[in-house]
Protein backbone atom coordinates (compact mmCIF):
# COMPACT_ATOMS: atom_id res chain seq x y z
CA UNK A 1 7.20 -134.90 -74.79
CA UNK A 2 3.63 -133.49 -74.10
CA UNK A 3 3.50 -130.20 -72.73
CA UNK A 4 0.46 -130.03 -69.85
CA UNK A 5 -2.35 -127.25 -71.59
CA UNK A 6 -2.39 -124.04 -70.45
CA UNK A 7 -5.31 -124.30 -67.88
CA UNK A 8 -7.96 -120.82 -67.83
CA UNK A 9 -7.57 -119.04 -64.46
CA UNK A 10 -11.15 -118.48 -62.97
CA UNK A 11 -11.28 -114.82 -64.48
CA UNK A 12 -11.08 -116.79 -67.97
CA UNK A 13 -13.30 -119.32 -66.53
CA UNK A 14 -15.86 -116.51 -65.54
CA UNK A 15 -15.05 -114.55 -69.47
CA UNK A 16 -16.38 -118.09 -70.85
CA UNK A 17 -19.50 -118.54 -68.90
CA UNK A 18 -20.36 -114.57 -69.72
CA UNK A 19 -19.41 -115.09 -73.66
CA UNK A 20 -21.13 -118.16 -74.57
CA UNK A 21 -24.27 -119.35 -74.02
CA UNK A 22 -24.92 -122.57 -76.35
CA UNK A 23 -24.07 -125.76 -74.24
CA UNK A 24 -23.43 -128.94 -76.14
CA UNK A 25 -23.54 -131.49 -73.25
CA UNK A 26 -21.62 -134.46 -74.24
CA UNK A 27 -22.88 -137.41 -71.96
CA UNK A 28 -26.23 -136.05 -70.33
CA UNK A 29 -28.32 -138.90 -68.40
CA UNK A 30 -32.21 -138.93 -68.41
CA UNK A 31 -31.64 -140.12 -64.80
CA UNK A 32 -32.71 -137.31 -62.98
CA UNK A 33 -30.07 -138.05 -59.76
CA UNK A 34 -27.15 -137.98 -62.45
CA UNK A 35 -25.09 -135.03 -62.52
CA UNK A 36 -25.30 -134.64 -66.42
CA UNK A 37 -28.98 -134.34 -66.28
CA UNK A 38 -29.11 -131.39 -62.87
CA UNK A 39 -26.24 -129.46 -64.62
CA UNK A 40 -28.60 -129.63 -67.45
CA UNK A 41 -31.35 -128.63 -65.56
CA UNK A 42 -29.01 -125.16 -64.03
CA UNK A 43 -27.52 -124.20 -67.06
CA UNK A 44 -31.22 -124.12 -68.47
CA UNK A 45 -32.49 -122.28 -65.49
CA UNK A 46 -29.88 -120.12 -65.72
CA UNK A 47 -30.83 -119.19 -69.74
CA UNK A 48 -28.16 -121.36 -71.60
CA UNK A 49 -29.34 -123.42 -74.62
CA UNK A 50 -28.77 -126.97 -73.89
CA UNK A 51 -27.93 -129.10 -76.53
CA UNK A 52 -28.34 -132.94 -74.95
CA UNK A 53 -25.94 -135.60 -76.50
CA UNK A 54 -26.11 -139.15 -76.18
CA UNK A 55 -26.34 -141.95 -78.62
CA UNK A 56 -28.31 -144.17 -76.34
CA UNK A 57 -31.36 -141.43 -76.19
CA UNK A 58 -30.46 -139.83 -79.92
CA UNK A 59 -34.46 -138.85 -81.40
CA UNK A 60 -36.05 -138.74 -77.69
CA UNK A 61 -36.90 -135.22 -75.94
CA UNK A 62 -35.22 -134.50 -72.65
CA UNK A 63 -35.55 -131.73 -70.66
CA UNK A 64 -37.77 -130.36 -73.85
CA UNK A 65 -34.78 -130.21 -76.01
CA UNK A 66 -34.14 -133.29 -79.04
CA UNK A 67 -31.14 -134.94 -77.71
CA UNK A 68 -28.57 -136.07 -80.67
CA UNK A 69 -26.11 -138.81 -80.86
CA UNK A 70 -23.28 -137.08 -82.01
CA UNK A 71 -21.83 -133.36 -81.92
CA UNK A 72 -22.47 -133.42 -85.37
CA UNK A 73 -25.61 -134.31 -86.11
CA UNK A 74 -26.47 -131.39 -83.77
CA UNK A 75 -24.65 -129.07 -85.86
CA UNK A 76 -25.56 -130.39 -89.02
CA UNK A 77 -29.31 -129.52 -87.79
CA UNK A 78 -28.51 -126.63 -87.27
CA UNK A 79 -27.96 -126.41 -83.22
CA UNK A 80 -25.16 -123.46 -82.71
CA UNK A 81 -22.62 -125.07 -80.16
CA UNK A 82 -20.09 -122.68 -78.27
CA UNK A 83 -18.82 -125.18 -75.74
CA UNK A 84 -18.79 -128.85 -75.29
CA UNK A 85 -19.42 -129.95 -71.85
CA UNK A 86 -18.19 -133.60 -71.48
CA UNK A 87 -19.66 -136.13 -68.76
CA UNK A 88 -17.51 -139.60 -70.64
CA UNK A 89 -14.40 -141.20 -69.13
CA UNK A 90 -11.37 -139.33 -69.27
CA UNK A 91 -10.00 -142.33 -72.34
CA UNK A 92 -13.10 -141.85 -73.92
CA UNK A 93 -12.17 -137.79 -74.24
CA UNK A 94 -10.14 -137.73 -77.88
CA UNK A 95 -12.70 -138.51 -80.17
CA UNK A 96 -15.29 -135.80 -78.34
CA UNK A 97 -12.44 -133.54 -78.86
CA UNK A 98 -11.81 -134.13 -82.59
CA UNK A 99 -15.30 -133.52 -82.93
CA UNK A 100 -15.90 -130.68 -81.13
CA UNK A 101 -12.69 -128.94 -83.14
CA UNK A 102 -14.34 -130.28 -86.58
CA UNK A 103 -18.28 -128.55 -85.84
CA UNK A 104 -16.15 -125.21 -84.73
CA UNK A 105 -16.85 -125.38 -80.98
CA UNK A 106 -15.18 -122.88 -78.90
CA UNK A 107 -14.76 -124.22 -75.63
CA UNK A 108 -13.89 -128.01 -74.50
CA UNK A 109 -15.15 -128.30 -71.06
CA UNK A 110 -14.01 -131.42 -69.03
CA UNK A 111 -16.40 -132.29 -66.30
CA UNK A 112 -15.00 -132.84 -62.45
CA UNK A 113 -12.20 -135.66 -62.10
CA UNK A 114 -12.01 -135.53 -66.03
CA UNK A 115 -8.48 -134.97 -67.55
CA UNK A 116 -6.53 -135.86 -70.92
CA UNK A 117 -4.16 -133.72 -71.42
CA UNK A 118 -3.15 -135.07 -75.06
CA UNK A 119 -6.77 -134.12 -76.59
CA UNK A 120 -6.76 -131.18 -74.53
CA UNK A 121 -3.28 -130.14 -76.36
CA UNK A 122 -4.84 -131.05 -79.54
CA UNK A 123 -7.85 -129.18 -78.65
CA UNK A 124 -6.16 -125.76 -77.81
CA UNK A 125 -3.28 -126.56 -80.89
CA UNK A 126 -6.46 -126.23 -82.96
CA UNK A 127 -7.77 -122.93 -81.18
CA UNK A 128 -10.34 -124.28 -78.55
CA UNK A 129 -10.03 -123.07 -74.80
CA UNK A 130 -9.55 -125.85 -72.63
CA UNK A 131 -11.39 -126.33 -68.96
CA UNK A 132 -10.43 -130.29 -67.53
CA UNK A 133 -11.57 -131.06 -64.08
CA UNK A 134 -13.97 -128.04 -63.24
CA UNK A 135 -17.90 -128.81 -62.87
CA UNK A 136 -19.53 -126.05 -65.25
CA UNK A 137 -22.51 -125.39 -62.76
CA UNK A 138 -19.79 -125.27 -59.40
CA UNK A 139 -18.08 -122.84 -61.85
CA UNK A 140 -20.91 -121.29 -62.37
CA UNK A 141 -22.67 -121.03 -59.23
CA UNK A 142 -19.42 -119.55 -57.84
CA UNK A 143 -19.29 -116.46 -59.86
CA UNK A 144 -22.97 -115.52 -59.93
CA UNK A 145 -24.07 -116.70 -56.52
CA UNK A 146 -25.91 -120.02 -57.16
CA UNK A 147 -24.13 -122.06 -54.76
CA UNK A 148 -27.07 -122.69 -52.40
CA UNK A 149 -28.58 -124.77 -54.88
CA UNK A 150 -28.10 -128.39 -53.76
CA UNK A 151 -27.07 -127.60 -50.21
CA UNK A 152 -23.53 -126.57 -51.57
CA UNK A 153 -23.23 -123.21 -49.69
CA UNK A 154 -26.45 -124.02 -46.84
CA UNK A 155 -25.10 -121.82 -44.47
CA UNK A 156 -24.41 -124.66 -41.87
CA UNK A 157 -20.95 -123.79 -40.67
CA UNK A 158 -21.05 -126.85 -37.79
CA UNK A 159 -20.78 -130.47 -38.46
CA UNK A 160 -23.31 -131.34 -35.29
CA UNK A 161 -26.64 -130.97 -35.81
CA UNK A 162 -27.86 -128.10 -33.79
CA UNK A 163 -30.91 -128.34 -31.33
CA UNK A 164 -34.05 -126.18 -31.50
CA UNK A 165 -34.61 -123.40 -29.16
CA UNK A 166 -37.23 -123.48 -26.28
């Protein structure tokens, strides 16, 4: 029987973000209104080094940053990668994770609604921390106070709109 991975508690969540700071996003979009491509965006505004990876854009530049078509090609040109952010399908999660073990990643990071608890087993059984089903930028935003951006924390605590005064 599979045993569920042990899941990092936000203090190990918060440990990650502060320890590592090279982003291998598996997944990223050059569509602008895709989540891939804004958490791209953050983690670059917020001083991480991106590394963009998607077959379908491998060669072109994107966000000023060569995007690759595989974890390791980006390794084996040299990009350092701490943790592997991962926008795929949840079945699509097993070979990213063999990867990501095999370039010497330290962190596999499951995007929102994403969960496979087999690679993630075979991910820790092979010394990688796991995160499934926690958006790196929420994560993020939570612990250092960026939760404004994108009208996530606007400070509206009413559902009605509210009319202007005089």
């Amino acid at each position: 029987m599979t045993r569920s991975p042990q899941a990092p508690d936000m203090y190990d969540r918060l440990q990650l973000l502060q320890q590592y700071r090279h982003v291998a996003i598996v997944g990223i979009s050059t569509d602008p209104y895709r989540p891939s491509h804004f958490v791209a965006i953050y983690l670059q505004a917020e001083g991480y080094d991106i590394i963009p990876i998607n077959p379908r854009y491998a060669g072109q530049m994107l966000l000023g940053k060569r995007v690759y078509a595989s974890l390791t090609e980006a390794k084996a040109a040299g990009k350092e990668i701490e943790i592997v952010d991962v926008f795929r399908r949840a079945e699509d999660i097993p070979p990213v994770a063999d990867e990501a073990i095999a370039i010497g990643a330290k962190v596999l990071w499951l995007q929102l609604g994403i969960r496979n608890d087999e690679a993630a087993q075979h991910a820790e059984e092979a010394g990688l921390t796991v995160v499934q089903d926690h958006c790196i930028k929420i994560e993020h935003a939570r612990f250092f106070g960026g939760l404004h951006t994108v009208g996530l924390n606007t400070g509206v605590i009413l559902a009605r709109k509210l009319e202007k005064a005089g």
